[in-house]
C-alpha atoms as a PDB file:
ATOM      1  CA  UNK A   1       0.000   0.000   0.000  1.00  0.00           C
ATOM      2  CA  UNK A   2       1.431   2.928  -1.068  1.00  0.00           C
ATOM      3  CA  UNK A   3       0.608   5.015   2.141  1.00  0.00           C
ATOM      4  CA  UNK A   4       3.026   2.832   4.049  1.00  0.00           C
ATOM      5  CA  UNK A   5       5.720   3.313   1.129  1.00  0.00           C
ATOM      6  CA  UNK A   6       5.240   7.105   1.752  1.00  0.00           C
ATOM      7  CA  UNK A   7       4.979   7.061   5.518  1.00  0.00           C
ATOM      8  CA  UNK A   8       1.418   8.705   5.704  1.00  0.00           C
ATOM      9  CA  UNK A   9      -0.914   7.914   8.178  1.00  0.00           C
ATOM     10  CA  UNK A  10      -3.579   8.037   5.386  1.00  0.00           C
ATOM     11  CA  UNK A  11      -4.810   8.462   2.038  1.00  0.00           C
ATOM     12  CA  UNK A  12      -3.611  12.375   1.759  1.00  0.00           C
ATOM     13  CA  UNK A  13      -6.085  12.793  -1.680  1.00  0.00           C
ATOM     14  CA  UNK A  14      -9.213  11.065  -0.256  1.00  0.00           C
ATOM     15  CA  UNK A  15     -12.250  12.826   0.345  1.00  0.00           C
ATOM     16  CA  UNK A  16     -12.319  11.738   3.474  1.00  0.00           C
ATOM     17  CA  UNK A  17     -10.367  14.309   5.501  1.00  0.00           C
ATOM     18  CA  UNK A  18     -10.522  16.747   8.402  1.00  0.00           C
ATOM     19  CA  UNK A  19     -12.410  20.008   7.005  1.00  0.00           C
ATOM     20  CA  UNK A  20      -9.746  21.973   9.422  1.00  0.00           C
ATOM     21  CA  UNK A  21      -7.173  21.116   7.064  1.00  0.00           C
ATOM     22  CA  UNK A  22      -8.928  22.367   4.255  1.00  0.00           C
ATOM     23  CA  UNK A  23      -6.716  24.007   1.605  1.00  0.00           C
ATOM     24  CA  UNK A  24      -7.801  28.050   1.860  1.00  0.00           C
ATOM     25  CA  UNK A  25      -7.165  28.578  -2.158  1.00  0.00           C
ATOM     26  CA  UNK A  26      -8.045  31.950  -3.448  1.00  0.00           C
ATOM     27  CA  UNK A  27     -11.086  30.326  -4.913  1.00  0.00           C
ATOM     28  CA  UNK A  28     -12.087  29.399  -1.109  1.00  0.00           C
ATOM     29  CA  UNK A  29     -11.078  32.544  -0.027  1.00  0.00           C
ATOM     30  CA  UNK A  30     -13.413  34.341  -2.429  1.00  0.00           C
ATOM     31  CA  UNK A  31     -16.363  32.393  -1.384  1.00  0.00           C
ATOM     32  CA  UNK A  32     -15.952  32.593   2.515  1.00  0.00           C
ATOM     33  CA  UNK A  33     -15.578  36.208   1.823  1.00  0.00           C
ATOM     34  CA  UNK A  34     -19.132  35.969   0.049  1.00  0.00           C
ATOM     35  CA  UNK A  35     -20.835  34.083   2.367  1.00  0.00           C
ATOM     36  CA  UNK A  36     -19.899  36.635   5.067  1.00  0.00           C
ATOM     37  CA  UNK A  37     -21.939  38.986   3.047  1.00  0.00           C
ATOM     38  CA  UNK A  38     -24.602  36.559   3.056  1.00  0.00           C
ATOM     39  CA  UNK A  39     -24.885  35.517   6.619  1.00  0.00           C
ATOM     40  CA  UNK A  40     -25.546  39.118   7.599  1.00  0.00           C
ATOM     41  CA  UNK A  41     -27.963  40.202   4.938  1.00  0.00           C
ATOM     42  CA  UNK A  42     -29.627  36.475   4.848  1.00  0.00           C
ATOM     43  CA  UNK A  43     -31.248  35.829   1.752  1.00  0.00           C
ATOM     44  CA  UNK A  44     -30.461  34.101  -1.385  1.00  0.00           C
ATOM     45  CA  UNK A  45     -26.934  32.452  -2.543  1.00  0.00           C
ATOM     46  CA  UNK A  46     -26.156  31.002  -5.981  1.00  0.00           C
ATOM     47  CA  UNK A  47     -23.221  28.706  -5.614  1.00  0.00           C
ATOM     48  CA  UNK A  48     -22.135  27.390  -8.966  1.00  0.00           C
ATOM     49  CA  UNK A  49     -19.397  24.786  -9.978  1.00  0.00           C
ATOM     50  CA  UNK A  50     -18.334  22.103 -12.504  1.00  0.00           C
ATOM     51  CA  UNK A  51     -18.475  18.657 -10.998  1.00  0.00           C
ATOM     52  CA  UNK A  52     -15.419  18.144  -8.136  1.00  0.00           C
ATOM     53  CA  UNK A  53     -15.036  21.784  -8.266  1.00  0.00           C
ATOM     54  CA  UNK A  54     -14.977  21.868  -4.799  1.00  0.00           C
ATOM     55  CA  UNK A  55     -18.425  23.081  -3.855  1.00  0.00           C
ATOM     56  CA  UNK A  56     -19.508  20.222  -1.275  1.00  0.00           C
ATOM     57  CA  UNK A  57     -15.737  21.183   0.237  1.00  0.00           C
ATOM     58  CA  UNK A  58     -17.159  25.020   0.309  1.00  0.00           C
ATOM     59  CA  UNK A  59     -19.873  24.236   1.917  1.00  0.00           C
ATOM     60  CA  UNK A  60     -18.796  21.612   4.137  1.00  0.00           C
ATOM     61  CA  UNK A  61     -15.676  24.616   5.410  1.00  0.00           C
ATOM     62  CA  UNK A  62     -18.553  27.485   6.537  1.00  0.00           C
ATOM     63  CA  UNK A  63     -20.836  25.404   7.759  1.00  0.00           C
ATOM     64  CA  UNK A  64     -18.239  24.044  10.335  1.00  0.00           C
ATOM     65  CA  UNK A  65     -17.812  27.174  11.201  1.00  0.00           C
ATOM     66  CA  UNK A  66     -21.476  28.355  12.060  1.00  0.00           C
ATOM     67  CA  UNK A  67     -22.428  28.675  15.624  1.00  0.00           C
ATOM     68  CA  UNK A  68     -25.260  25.755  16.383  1.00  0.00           C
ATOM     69  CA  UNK A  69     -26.645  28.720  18.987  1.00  0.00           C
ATOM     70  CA  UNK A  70     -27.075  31.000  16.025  1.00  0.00           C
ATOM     71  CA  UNK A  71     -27.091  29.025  13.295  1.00  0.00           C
ATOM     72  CA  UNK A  72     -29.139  25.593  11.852  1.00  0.00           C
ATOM     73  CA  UNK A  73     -27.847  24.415   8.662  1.00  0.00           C
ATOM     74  CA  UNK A  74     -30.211  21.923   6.803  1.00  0.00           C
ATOM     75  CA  UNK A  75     -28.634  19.667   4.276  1.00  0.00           C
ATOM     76  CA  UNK A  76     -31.386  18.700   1.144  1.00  0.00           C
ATOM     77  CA  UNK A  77     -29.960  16.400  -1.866  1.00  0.00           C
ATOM     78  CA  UNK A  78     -33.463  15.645  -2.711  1.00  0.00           C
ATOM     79  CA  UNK A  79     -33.355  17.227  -6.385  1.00  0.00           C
ATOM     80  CA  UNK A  80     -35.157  14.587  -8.608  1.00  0.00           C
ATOM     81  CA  UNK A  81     -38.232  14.726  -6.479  1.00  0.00           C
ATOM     82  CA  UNK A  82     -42.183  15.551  -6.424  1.00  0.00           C
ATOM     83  CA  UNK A  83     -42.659  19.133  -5.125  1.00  0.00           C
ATOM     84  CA  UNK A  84     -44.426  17.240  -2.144  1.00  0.00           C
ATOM     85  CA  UNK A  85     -41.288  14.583  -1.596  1.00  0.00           C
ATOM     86  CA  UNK A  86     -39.280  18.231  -1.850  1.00  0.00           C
ATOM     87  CA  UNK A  87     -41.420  19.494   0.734  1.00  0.00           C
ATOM     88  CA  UNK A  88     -41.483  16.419   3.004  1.00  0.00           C
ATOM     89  CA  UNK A  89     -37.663  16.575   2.951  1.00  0.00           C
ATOM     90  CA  UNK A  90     -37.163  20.601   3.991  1.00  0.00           C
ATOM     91  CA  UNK A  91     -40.118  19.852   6.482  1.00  0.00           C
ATOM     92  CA  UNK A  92     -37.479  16.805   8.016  1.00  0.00           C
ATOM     93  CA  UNK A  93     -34.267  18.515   7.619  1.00  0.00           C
ATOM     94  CA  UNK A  94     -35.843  21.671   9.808  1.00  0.00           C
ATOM     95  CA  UNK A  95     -37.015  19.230  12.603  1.00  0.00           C
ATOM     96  CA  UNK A  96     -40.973  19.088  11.678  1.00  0.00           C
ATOM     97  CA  UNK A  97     -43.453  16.185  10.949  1.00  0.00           C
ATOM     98  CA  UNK A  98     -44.737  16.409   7.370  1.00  0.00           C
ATOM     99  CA  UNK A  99     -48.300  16.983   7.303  1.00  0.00           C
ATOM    100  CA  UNK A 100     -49.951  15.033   3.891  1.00  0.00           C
ATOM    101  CA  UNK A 101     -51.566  18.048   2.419  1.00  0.00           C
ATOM    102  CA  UNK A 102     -49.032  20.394   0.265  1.00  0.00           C
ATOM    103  CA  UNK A 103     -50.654  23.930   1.537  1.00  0.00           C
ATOM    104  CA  UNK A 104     -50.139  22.391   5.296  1.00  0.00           C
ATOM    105  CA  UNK A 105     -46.748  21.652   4.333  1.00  0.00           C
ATOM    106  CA  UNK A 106     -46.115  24.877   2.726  1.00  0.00           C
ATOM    107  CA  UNK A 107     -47.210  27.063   5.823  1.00  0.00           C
ATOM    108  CA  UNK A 108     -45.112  24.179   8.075  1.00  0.00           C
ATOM    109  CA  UNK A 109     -42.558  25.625   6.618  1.00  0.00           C
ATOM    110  CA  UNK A 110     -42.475  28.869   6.624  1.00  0.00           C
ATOM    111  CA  UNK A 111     -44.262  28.649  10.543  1.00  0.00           C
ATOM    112  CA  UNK A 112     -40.906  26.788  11.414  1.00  0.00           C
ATOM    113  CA  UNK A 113     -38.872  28.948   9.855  1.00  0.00           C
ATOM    114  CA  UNK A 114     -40.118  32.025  11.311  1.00  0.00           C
ATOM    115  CA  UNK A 115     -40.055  30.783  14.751  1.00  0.00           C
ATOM    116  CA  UNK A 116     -36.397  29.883  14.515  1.00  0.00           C
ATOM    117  CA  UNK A 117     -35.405  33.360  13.690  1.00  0.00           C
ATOM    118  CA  UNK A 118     -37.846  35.454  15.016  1.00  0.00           C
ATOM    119  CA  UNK A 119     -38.963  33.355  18.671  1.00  0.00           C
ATOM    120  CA  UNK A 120     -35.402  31.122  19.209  1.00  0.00           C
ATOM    121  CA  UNK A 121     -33.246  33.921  17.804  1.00  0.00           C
ATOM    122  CA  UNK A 122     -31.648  31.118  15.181  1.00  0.00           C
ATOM    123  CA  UNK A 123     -31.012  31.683  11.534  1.00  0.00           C
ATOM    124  CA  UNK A 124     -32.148  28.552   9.282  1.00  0.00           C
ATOM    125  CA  UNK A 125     -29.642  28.138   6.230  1.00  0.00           C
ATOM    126  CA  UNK A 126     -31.003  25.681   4.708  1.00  0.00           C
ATOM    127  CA  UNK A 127     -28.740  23.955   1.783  1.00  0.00           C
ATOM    128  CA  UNK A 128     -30.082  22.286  -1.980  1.00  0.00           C
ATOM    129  CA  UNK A 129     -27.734  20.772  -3.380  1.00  0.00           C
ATOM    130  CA  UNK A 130     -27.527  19.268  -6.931  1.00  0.00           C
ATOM    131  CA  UNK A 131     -30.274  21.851  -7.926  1.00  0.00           C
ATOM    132  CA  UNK A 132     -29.450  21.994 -11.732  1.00  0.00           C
ATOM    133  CA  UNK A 133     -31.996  19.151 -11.715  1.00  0.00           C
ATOM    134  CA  UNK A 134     -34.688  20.703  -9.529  1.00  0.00           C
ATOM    135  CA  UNK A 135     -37.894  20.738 -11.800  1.00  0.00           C
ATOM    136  CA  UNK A 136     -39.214  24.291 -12.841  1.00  0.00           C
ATOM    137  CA  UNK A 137     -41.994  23.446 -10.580  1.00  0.00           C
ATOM    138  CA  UNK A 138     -40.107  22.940  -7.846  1.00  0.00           C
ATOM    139  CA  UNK A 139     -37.877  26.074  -8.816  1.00  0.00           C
ATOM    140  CA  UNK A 140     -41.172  28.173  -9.434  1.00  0.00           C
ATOM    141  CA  UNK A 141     -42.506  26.732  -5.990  1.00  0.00           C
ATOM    142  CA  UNK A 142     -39.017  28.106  -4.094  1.00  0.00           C
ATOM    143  CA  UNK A 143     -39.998  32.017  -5.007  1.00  0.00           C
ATOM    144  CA  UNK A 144     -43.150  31.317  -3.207  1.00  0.00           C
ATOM    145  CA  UNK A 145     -41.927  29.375   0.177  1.00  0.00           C
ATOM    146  CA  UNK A 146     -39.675  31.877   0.982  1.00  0.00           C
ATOM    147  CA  UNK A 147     -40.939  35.111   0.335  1.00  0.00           C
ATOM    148  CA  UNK A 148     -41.949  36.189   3.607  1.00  0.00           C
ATOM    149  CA  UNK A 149     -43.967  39.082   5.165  1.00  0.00           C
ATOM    150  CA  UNK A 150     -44.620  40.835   1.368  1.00  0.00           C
ATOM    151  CA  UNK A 151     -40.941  39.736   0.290  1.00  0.00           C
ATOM    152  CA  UNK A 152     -40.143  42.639   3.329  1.00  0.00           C
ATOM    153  CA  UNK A 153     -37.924  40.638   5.281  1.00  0.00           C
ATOM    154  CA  UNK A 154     -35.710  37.543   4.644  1.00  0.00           C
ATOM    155  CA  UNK A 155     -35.111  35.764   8.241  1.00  0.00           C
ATOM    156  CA  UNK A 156     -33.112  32.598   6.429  1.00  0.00           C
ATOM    157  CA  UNK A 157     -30.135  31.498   4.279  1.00  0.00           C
ATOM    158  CA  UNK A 158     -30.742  29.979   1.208  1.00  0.00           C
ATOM    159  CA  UNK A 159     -28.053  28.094  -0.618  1.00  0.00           C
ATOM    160  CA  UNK A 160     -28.800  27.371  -4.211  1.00  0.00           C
ATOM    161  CA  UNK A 161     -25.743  24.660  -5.075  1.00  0.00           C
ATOM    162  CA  UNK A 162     -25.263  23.266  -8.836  1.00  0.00           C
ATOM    163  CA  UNK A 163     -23.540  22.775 -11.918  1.00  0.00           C
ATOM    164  CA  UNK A 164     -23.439  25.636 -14.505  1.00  0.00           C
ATOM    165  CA  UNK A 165     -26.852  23.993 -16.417  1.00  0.00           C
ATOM    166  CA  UNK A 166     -28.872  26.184 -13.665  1.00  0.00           C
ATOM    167  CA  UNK A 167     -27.439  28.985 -15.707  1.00  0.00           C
ATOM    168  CA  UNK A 168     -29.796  27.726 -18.099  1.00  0.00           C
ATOM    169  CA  UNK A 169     -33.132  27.159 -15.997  1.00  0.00           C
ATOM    170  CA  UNK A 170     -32.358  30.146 -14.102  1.00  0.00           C
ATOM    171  CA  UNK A 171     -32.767  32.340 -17.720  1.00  0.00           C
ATOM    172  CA  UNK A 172     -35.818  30.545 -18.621  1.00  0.00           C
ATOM    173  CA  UNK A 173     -38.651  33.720 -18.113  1.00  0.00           C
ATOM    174  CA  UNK A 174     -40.985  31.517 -16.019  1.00  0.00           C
ATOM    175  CA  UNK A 175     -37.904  31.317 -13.251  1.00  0.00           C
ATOM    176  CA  UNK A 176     -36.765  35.505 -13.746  1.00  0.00           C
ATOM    177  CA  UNK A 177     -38.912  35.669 -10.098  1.00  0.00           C
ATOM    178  CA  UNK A 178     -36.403  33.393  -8.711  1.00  0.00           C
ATOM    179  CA  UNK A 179     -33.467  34.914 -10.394  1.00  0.00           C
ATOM    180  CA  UNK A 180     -34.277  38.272  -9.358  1.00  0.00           C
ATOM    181  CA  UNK A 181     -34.055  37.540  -5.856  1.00  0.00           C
ATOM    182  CA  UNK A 182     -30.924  36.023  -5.587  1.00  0.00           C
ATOM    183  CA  UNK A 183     -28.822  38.040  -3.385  1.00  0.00           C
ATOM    184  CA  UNK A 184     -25.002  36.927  -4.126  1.00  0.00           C
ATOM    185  CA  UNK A 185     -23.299  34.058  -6.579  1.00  0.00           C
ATOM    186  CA  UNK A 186     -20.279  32.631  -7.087  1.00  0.00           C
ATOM    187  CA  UNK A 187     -18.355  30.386  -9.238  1.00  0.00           C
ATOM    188  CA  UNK A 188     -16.037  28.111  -8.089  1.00  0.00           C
ATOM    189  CA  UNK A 189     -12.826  28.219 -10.117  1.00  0.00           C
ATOM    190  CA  UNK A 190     -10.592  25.633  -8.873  1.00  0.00           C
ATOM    191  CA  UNK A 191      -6.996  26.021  -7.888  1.00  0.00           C
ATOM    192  CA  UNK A 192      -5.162  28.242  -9.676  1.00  0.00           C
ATOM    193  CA  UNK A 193      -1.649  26.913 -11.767  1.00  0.00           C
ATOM    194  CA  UNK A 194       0.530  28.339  -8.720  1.00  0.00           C
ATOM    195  CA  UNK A 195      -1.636  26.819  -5.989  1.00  0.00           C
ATOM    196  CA  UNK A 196      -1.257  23.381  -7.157  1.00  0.00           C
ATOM    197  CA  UNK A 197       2.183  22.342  -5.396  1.00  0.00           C
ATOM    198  CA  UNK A 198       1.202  24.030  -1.870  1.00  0.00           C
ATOM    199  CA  UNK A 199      -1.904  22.476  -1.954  1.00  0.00           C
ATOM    200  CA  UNK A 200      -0.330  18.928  -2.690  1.00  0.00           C
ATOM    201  CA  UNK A 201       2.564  19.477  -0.011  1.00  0.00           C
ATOM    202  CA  UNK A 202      -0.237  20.557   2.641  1.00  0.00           C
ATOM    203  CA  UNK A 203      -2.203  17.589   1.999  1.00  0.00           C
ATOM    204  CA  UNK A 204       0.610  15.318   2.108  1.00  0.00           C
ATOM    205  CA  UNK A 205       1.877  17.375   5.555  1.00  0.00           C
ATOM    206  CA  UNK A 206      -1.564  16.295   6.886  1.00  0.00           C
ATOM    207  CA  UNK A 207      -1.549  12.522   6.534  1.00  0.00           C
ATOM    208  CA  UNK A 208       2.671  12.619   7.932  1.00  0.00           C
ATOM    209  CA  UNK A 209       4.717  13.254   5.151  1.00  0.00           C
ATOM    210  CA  UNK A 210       7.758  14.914   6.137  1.00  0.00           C
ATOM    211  CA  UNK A 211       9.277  14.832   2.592  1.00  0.00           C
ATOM    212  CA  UNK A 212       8.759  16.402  -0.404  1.00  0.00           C
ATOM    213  CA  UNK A 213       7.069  14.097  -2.454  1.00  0.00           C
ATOM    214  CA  UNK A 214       5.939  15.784  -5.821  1.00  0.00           C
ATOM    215  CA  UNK A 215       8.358  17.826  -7.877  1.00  0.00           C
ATOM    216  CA  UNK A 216       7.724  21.354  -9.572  1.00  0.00           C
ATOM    217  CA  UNK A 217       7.287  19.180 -13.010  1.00  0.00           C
ATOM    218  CA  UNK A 218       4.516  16.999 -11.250  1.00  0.00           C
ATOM    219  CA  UNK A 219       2.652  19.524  -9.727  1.00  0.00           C
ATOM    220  CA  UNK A 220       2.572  21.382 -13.159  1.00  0.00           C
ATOM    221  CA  UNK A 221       1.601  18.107 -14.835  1.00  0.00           C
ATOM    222  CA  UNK A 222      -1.148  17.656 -12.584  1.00  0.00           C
ATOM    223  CA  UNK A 223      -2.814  20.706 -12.914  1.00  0.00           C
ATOM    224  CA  UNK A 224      -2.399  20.317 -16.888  1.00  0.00           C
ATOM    225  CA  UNK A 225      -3.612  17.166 -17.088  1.00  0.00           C
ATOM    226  CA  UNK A 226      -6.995  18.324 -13.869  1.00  0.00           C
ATOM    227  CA  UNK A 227      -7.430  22.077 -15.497  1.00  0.00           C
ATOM    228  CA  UNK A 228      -7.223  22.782 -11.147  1.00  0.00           C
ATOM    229  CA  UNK A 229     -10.698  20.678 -10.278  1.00  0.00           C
ATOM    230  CA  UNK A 230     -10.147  19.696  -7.019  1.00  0.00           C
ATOM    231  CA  UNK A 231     -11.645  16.337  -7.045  1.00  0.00           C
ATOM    232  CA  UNK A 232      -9.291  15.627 -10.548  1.00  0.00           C
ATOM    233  CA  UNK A 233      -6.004  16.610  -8.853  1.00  0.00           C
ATOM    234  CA  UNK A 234      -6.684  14.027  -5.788  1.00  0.00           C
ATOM    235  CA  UNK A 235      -7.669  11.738  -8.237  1.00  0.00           C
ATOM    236  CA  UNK A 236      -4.198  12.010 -10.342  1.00  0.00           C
ATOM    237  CA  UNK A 237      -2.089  12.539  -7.051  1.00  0.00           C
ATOM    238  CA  UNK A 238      -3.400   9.080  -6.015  1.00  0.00           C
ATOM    239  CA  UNK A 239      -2.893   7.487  -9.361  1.00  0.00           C
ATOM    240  CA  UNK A 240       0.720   9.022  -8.966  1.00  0.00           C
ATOM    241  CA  UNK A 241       1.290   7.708  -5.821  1.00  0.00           C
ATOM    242  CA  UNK A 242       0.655   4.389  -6.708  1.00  0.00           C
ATOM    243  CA  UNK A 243       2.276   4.013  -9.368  1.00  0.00           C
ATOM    244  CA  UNK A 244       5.508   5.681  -7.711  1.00  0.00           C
ATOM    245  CA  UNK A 245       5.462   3.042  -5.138  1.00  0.00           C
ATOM    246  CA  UNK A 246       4.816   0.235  -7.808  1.00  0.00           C
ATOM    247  CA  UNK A 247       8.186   1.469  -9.208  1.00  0.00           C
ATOM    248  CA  UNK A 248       9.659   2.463  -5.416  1.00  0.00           C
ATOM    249  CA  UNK A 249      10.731   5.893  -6.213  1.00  0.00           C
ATOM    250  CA  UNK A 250      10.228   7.932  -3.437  1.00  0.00           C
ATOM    251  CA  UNK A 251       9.538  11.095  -5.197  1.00  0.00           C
ATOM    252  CA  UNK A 252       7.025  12.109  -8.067  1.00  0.00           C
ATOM    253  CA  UNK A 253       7.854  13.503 -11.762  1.00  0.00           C
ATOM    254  CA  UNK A 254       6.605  14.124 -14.278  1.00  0.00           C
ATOM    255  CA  UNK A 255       6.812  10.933 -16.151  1.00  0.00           C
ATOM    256  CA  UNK A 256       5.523   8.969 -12.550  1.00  0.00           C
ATOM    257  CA  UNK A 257       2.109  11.685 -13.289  1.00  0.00           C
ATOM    258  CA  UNK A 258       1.852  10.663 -16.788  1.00  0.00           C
ATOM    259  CA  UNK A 259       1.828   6.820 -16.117  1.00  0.00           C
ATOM    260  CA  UNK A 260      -0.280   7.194 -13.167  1.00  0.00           C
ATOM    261  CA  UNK A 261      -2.298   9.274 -15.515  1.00  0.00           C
ATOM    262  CA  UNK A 262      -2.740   6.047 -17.894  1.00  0.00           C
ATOM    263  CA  UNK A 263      -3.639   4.298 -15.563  1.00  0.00           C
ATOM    264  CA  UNK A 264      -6.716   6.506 -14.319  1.00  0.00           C
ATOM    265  CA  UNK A 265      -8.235   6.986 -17.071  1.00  0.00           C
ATOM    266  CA  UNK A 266     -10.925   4.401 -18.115  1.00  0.00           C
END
């Protein structure tokens, strides 16, 4: 196993990993600066990235973060639903019993909301995830469950989370309502050319390494061959790490990326 070869305590370029070691890239950076915004104006947040972008990682980093006195994140992946499945599952992640009727649910909702922020002084930030496959009743349906008190007041956080088609939905005219009242975006970028090698020597610090593993070459090669998307660069750092210990060289080049390369792809 080629975390023994290396010395690590674990997989460095699993997904599995401590969110306090958490590389802050300028892309992170940019977003946590965002989100600040958000948590004191409340409202709507777009949050838009290719697949392994890093989003989930985004997310996962602020919401550790967030004071459970203050704060009560809610977690939905429920994006291929009915509107009432939808329902049923923002009525569970806030705590509440689903009633069976969809009008009961929809005031459930916005009841348990408001008495979060307004009676127990907590803001709900409540999380969709995948929601470039949300149906445009479900999307025209969102507008309406959390406008609140004449679309005067916004006492929640709303992350909208996706890949770039929501671009698309999001411009349809039927959804402009929706669009309108989105308060902040952002678009995650992925690590940038020079943040590459720091971000593979900080991983590697975190499972043990005490040696420098992957040369200027490999790093480079790696964020040619990944275009920076996170989940890409673990992916070829792996595949480069197990081939290097296949061959026993202790350190990666740019030839080790390029065979590991081979053998990731499919």
């Amino acid at each position: 196993m080629f975390t023994q070869f290396f010395g690590l305590k674990y997989n460095p370029f699993c997904k599995e990993f401590n969110i306090d070691e958490t590389y802050e890239s300028a892309d992170i950076k940019e977003f946590k600066s965002r989100f600040k915004y958000i948590q004191s104006s409340r409202g709507i947040f777009l949050l838009i990235g290719e697949p392994g972008s890093g989003k989930t990682t985004a997310l996962r980093n602020i919401t550790s973060t967030l004071n459970p006195g203050l704060f009560k994140v809610c977690y939905c992946t429920l994006s291929t639903v009915t509107v009432l499945d939808f329902y049923r599952g923002i009525l569970m992640a806030l705590g509440e019993i689903p009633s069976s009727k969809k009008v009961t649910m929809f005031h459930q909702i916005q009841q348990a909301i408001c008495s979060l922020y307004y009676d127990q002084k907590i803001t709900p930030v409540i999380m969709l995830d995948e929601i470039q496959m949300l149906s445009t009743a479900i999307l025209e349906d969102l507008r309406l469950l959390f406008n609140f008190k004449l679309d005067s007041e916004n006492p929640f956080i709303l992350i909208l989370s996706g890949q770039p088609l929501i671009r698309n939905k999001l411009g349809l005219s039927v959804n402009s309502p929706l669009k309108q009242r989105i308060a902040i975006k952002h678009v995650m970028q992925g690590l940038k050319k020079e943040e590459t090698e720091d971000y593979l020597a900080k991983r590697l610090r975190a499972a043990g390494s005490l040696n420098t593993v992957f040369t200027s070459s490999a790093a480079e090669a790696i964020y040619s061959q990944s275009k920076g998307i996170p989940r890409l660069v673990n992916n070829l750092a792996t595949s480069s790490l197990m081939y290097a210990c296949s061959v026993r060289r202790e350190q990666v080049d740019e030839e080790i990326v390029y065979q590991g390369q081979k053998d990731f792809d499919i």
